[in-house]
C-alpha atoms as a PDB file:
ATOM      1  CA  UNK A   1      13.443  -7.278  -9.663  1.00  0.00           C
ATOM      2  CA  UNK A   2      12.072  -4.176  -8.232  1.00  0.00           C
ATOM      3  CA  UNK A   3       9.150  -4.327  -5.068  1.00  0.00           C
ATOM      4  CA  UNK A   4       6.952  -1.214  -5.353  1.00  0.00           C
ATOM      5  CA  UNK A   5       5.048  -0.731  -1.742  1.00  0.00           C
ATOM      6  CA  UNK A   6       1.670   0.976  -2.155  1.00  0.00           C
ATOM      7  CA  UNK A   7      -0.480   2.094   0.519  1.00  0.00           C
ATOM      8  CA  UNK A   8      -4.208   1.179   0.484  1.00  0.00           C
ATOM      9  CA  UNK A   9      -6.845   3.804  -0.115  1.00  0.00           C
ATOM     10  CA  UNK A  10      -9.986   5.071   2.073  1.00  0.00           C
ATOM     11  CA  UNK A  11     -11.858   4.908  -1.290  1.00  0.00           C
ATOM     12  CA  UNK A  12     -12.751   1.340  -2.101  1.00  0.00           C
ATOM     13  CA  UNK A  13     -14.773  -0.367  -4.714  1.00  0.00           C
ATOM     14  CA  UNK A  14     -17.019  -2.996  -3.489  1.00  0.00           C
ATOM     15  CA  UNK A  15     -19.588  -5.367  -5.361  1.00  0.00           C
ATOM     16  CA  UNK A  16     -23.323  -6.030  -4.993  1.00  0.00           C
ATOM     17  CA  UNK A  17     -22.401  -9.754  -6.307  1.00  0.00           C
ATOM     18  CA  UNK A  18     -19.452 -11.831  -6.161  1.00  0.00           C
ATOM     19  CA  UNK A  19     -17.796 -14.957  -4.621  1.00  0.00           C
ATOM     20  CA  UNK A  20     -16.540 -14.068  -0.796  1.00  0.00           C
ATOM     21  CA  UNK A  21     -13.155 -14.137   0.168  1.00  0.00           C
ATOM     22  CA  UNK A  22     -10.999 -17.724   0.283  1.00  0.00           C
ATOM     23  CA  UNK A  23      -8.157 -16.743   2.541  1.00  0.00           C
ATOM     24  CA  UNK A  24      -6.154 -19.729   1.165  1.00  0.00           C
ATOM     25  CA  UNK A  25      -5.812 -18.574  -2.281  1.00  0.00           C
ATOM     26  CA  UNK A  26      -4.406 -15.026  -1.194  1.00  0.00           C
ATOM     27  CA  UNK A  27      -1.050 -13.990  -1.388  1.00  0.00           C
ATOM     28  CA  UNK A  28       1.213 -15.059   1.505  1.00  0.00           C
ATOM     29  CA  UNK A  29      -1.141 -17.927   3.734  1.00  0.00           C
ATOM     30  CA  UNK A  30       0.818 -17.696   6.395  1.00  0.00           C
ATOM     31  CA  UNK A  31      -0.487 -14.038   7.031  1.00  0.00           C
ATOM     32  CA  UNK A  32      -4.116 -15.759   7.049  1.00  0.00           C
ATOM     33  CA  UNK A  33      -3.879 -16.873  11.402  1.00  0.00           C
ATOM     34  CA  UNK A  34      -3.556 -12.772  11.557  1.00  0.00           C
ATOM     35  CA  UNK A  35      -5.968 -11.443   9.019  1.00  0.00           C
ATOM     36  CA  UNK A  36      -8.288 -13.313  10.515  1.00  0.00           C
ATOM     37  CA  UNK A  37      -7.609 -12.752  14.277  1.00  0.00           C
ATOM     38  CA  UNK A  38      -7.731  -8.847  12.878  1.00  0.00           C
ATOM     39  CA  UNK A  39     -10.652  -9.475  11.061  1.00  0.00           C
ATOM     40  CA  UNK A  40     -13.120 -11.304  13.121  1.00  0.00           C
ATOM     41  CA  UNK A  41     -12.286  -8.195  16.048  1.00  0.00           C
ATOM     42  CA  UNK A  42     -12.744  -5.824  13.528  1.00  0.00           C
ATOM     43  CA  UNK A  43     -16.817  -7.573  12.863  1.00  0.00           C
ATOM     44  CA  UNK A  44     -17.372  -7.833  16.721  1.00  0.00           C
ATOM     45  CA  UNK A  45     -16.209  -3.718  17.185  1.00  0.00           C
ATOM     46  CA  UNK A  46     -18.162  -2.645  13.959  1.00  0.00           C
ATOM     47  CA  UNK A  47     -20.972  -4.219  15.428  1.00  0.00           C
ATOM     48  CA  UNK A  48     -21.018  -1.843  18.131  1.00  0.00           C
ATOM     49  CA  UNK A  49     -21.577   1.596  18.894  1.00  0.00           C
ATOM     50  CA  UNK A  50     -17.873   2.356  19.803  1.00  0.00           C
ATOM     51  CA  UNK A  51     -17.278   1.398  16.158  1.00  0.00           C
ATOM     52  CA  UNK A  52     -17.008   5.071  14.845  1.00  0.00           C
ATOM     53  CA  UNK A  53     -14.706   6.399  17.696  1.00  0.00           C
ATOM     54  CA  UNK A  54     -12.528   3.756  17.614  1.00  0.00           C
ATOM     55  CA  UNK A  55     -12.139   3.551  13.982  1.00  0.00           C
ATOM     56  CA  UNK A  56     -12.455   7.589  13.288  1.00  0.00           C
ATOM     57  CA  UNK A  57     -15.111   8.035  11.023  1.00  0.00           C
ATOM     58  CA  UNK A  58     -18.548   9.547  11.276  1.00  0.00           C
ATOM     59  CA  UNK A  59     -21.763   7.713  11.063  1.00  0.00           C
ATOM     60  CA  UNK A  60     -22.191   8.661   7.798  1.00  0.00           C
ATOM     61  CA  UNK A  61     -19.650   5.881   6.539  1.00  0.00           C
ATOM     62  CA  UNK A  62     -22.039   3.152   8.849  1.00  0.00           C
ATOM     63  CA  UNK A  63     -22.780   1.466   5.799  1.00  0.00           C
ATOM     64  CA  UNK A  64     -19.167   0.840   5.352  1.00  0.00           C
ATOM     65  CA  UNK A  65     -18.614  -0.075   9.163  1.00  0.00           C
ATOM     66  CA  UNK A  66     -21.508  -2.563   8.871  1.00  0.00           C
ATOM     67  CA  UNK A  67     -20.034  -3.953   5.883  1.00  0.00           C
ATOM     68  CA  UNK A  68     -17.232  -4.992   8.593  1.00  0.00           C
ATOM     69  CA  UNK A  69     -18.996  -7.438  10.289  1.00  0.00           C
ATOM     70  CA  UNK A  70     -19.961  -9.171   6.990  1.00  0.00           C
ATOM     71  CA  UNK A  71     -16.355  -9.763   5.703  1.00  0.00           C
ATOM     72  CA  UNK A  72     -16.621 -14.020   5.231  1.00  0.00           C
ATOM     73  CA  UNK A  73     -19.396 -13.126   2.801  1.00  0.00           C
ATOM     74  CA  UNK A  74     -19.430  -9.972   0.874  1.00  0.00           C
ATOM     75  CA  UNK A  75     -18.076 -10.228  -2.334  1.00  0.00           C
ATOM     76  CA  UNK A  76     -14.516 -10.214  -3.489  1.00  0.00           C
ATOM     77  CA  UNK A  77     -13.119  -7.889  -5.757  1.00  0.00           C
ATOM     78  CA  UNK A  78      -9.661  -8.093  -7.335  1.00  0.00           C
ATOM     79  CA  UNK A  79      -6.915  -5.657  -5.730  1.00  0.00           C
ATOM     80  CA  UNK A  80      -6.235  -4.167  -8.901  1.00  0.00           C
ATOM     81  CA  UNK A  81      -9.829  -2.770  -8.595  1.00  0.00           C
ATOM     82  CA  UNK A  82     -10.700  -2.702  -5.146  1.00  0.00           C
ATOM     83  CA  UNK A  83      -8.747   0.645  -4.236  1.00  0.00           C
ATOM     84  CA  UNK A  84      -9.839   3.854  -5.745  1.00  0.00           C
ATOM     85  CA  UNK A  85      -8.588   7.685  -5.302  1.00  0.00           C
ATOM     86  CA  UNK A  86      -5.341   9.517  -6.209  1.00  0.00           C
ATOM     87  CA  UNK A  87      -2.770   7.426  -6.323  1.00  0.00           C
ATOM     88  CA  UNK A  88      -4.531   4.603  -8.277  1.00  0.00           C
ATOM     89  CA  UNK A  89      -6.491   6.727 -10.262  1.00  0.00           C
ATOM     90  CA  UNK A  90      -2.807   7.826 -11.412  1.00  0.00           C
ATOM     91  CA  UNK A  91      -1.136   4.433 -11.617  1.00  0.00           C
ATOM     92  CA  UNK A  92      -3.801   3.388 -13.721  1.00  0.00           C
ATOM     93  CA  UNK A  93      -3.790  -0.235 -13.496  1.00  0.00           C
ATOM     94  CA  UNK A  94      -7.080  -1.038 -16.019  1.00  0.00           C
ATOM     95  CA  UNK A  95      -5.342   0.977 -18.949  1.00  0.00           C
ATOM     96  CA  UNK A  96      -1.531  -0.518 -18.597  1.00  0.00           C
ATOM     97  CA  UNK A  97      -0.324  -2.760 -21.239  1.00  0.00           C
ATOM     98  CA  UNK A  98      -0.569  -6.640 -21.144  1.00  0.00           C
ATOM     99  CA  UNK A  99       3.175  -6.506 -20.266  1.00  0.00           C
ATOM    100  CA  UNK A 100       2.858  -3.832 -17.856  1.00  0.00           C
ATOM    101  CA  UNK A 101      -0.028  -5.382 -16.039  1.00  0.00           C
ATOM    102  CA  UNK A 102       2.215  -8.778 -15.464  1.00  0.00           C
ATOM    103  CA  UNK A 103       4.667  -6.762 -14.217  1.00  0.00           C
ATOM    104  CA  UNK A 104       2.139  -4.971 -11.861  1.00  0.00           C
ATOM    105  CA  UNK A 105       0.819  -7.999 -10.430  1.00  0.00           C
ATOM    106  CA  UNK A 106       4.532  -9.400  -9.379  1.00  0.00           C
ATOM    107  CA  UNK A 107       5.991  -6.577  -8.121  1.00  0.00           C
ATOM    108  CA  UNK A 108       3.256  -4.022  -6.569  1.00  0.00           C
ATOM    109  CA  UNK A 109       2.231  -4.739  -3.029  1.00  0.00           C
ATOM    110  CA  UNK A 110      -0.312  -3.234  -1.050  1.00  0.00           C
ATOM    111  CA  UNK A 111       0.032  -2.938   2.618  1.00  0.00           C
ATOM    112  CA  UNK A 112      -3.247  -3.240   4.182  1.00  0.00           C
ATOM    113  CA  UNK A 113      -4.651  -2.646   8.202  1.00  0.00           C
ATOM    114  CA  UNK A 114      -6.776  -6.163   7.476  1.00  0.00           C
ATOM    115  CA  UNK A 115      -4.774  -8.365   5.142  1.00  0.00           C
ATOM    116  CA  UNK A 116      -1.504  -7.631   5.757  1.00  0.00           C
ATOM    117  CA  UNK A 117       0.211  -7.131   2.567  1.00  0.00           C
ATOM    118  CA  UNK A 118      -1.791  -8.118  -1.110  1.00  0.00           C
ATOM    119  CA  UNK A 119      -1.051  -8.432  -4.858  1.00  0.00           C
ATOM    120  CA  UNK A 120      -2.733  -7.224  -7.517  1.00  0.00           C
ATOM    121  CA  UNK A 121      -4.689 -10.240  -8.156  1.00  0.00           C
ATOM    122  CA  UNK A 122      -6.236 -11.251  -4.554  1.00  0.00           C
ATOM    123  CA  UNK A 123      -9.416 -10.813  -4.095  1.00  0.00           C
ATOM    124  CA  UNK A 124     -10.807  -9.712  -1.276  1.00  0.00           C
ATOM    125  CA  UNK A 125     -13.933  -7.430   0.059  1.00  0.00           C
ATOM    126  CA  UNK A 126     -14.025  -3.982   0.604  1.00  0.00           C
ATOM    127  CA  UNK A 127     -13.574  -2.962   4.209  1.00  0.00           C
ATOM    128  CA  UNK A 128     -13.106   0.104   6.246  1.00  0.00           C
ATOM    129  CA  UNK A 129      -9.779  -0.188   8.880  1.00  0.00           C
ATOM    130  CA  UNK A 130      -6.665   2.103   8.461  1.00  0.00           C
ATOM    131  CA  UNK A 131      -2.973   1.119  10.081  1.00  0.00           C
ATOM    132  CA  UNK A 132      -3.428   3.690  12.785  1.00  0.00           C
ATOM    133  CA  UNK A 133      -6.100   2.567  14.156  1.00  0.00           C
ATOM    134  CA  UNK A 134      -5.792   0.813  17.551  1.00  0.00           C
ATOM    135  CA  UNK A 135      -8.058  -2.876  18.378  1.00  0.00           C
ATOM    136  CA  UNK A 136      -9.521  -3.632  21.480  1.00  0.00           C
ATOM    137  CA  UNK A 137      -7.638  -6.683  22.405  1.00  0.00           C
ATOM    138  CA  UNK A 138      -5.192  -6.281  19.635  1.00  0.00           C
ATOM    139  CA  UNK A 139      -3.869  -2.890  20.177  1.00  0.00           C
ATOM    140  CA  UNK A 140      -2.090  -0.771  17.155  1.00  0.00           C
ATOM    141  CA  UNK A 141      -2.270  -2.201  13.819  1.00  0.00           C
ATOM    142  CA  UNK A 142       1.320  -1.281  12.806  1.00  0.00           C
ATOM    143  CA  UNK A 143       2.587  -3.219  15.980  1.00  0.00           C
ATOM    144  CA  UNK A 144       0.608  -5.968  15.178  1.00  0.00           C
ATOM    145  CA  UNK A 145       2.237  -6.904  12.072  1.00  0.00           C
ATOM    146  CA  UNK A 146       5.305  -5.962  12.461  1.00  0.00           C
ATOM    147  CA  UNK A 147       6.444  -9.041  13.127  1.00  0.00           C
ATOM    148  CA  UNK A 148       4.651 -11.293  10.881  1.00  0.00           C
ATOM    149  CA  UNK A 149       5.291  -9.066   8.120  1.00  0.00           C
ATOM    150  CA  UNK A 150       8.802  -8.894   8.948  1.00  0.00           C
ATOM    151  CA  UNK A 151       9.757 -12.213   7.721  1.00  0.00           C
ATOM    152  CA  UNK A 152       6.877 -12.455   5.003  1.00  0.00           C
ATOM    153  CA  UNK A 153       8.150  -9.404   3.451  1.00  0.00           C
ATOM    154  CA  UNK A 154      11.744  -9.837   3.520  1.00  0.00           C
ATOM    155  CA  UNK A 155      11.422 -12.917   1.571  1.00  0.00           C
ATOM    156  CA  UNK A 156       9.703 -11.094  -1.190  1.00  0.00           C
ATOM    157  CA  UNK A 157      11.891  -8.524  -1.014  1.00  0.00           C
ATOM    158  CA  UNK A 158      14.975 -10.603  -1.789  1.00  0.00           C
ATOM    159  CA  UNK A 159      17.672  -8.428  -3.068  1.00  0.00           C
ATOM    160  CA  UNK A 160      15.222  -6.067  -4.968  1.00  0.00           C
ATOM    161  CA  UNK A 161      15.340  -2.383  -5.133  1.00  0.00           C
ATOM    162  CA  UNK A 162      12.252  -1.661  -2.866  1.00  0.00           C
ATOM    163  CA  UNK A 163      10.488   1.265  -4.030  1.00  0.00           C
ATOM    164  CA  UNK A 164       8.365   3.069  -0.906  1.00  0.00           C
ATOM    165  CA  UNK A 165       5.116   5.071  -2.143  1.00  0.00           C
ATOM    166  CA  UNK A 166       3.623   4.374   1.302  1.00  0.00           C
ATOM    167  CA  UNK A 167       2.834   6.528   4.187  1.00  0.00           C
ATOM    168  CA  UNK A 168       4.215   7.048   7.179  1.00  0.00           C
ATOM    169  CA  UNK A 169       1.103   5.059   8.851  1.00  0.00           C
ATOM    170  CA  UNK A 170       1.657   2.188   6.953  1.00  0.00           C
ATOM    171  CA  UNK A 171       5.868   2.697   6.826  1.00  0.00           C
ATOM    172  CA  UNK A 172       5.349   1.317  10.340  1.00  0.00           C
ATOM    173  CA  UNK A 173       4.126  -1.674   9.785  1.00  0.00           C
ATOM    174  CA  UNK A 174       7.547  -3.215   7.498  1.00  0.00           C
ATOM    175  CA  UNK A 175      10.492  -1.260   7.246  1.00  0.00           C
ATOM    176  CA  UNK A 176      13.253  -3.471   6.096  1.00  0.00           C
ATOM    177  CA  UNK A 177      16.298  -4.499   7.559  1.00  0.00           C
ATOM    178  CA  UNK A 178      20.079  -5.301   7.466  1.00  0.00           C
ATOM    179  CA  UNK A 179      20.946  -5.212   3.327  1.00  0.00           C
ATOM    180  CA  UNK A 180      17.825  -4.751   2.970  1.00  0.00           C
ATOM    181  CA  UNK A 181      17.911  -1.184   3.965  1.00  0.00           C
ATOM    182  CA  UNK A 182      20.909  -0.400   1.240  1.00  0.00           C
ATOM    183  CA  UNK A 183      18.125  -0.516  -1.195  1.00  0.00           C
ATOM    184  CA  UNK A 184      14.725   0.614   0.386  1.00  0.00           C
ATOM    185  CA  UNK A 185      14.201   3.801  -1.203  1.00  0.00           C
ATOM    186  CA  UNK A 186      11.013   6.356   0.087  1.00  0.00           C
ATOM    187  CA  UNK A 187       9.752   8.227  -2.527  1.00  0.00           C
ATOM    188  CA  UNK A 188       8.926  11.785  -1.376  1.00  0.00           C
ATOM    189  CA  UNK A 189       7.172  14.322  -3.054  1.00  0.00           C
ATOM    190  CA  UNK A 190       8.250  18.539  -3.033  1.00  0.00           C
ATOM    191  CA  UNK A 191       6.775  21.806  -4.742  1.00  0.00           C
ATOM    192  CA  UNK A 192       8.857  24.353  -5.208  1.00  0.00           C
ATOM    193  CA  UNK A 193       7.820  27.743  -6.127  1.00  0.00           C
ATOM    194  CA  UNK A 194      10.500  30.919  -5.472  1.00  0.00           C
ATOM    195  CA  UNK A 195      13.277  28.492  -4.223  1.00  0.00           C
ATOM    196  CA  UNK A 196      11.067  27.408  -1.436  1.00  0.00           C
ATOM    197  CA  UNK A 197      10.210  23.755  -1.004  1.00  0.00           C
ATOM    198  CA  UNK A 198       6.879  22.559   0.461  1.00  0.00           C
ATOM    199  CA  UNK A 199       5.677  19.186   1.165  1.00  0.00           C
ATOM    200  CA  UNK A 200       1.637  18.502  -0.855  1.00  0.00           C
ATOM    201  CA  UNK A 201       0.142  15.333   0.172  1.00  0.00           C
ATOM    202  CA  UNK A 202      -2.233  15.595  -2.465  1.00  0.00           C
ATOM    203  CA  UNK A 203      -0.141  16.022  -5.339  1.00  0.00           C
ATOM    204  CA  UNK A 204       2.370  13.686  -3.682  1.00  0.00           C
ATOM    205  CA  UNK A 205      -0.269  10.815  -3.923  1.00  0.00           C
ATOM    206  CA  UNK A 206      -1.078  11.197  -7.384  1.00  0.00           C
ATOM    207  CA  UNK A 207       2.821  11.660  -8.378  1.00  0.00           C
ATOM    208  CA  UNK A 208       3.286   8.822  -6.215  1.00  0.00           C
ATOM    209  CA  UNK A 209       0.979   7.161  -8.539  1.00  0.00           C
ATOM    210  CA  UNK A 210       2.755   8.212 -12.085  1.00  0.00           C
ATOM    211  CA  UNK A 211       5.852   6.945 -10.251  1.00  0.00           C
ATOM    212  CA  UNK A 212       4.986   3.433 -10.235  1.00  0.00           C
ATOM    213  CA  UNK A 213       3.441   3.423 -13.582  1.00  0.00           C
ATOM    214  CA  UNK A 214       6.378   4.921 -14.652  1.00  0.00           C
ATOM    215  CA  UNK A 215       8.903   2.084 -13.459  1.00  0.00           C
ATOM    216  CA  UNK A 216       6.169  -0.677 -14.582  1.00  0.00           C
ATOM    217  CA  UNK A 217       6.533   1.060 -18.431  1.00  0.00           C
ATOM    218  CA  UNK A 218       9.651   1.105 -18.678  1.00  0.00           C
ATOM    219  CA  UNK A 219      10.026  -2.223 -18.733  1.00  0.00           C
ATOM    220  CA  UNK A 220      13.062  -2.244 -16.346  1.00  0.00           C
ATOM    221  CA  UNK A 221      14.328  -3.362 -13.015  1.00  0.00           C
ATOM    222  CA  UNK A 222      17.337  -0.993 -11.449  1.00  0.00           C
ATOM    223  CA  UNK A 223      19.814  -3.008  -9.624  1.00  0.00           C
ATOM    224  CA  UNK A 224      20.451   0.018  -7.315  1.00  0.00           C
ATOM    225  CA  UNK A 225      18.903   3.203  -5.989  1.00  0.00           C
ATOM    226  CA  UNK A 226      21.416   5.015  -8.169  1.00  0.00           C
ATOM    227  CA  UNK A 227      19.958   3.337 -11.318  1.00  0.00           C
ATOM    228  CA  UNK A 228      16.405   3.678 -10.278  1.00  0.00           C
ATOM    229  CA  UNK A 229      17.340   7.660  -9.335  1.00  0.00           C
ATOM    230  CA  UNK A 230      18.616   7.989 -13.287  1.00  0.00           C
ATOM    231  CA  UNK A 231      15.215   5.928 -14.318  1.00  0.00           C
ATOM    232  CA  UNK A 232      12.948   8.512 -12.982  1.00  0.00           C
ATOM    233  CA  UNK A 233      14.953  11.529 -13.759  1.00  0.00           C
ATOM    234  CA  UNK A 234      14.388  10.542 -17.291  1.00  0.00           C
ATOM    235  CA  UNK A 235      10.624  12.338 -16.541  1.00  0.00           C
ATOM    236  CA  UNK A 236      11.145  14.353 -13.098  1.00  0.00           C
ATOM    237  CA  UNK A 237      14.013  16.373 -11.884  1.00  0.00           C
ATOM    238  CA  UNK A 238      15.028  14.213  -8.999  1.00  0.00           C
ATOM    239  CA  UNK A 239      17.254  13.974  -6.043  1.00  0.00           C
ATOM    240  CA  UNK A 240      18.355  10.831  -4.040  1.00  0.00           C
ATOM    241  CA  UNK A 241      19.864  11.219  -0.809  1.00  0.00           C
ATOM    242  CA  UNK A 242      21.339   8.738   2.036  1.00  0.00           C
ATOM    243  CA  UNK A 243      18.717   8.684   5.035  1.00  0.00           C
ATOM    244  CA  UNK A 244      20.253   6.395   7.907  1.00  0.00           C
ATOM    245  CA  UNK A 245      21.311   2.997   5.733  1.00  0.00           C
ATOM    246  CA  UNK A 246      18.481   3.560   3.345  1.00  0.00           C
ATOM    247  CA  UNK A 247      17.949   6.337   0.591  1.00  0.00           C
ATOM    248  CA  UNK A 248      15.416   9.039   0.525  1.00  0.00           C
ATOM    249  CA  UNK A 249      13.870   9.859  -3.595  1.00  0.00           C
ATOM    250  CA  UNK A 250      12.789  13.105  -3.558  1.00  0.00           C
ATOM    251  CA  UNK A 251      10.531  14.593  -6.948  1.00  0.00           C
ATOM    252  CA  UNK A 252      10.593  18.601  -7.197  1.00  0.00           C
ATOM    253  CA  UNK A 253       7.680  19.642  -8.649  1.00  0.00           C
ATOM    254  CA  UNK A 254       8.258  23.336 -10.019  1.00  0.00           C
ATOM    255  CA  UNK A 255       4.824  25.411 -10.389  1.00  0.00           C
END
């Protein structure tokens, strides 16, 4: 099977109604002892004025700050249409077909500063916390799961071809290990224009996007980063290269 790693979104969806979150029915419980640990500092620092330095954003977003402190009881909103903005708006999950949707919800996972790592069909609220940001108490994000995630992930992984639309930020957090690594493929995104290559984080999001759409179409799972490299050259020129004992997928994008 392949594992396609998404990272979240600052763009999130959140309800006026709804049932709240029930951390037992989420993907991988035995995240839940840290979600919550992360969760319940997150309400006490959003609480306070320190709120916005500490977590980067202005005081226009407080209504998303305060909505921090009421995580046990806003309502929950399914994965698949909690996170908004380039990527997902390219990937598209509402207009997939039935097949490609069941597909989506085994094999797309969403790392996430709060909960870890979720699956399409979790529900949880909306929330405001990125992976670089740093917890009083806790410290950085990405260090704090590391090790939980290690295991959790690894196990899901299994002997899959993992696909890696995430950022750097959230790269941090799970980067997998030992044979693992033989098939953990980044996906990186180029323009070129005059035989010069640039790197567009914008475009790279939404292509990102059309990538994992792409692979949940097709209706296939490549063994190896060699067959997923041939997959996605069927609609992008494409070039896979060894990086350390993993492989770096690079899409050119020609203007």
């Amino acid at each position: 099977m392949t594992l396609i790693l998404l990272p979240p979104s600052e763009g999130k969806t959140g309800r006026a109604r709804g049932k709240a979150v029930h951390l037992p029915a989420l993907s991988f419980p035995e995240l839940n002892a840290v979600r919550e640990s992360i969760l319940e500092t997150l309400a006490k620092l959003s609480a306070t004025d320190d709120a916005y330095g500490v977590l980067g954003v202005g005081a226009s977003l407080k209504p998303e700050v305060d909505r921090n402190t009421r995580w046990r009881e806003e309502p929950s909103v399914p994965v698949s249409e909690l996170y908004s903005g380039v990527l997902y708006d390219a990937l598209g999950y509402s207009t997939l077909s039935a097949g490609s949707k069941r597909r989506a919800n085994s094999r797309l996972l969403v790392m996430s500063a709060a909960w870890g790592a979720l699956r399409m069909a979790d529900r949880v609220p909306a929330y405001r916390l990125s992976m670089g940001t740093t917890l009083p108490g806790l410290g950085p994000l990405a260090s704090v799961w590391r090790d939980p995630l290690a295991a959790t992930l690894a196990e899901a992984a299994g002997k899959s071809v993992i696909v890696d639309c995430r950022s750097s930020t959230y790269a941090a957090a799970w980067r997998p290990a030992g044979e693992q690594a033989a098939k953990w493929v980044a996906v990186s995104v180029v323009r070129e224009r005059g035989g010069v290559r640039s790197v567009v984080s914008h475009n790279a999001k939404h292509t990102r996007g059309l990538v994992a759409r792409h692979l949940l179409e097709s209706g296939k799972d490549p063994g190896t980063p060699k067959a997923l490299h041939k997959l996605i050259s069927e609609r992008w020129n494409a070039e896979l290269e060894p990086t350390g004992a993993a492989w770096t997928l690079t899409v050119v994008e020609h203007d």
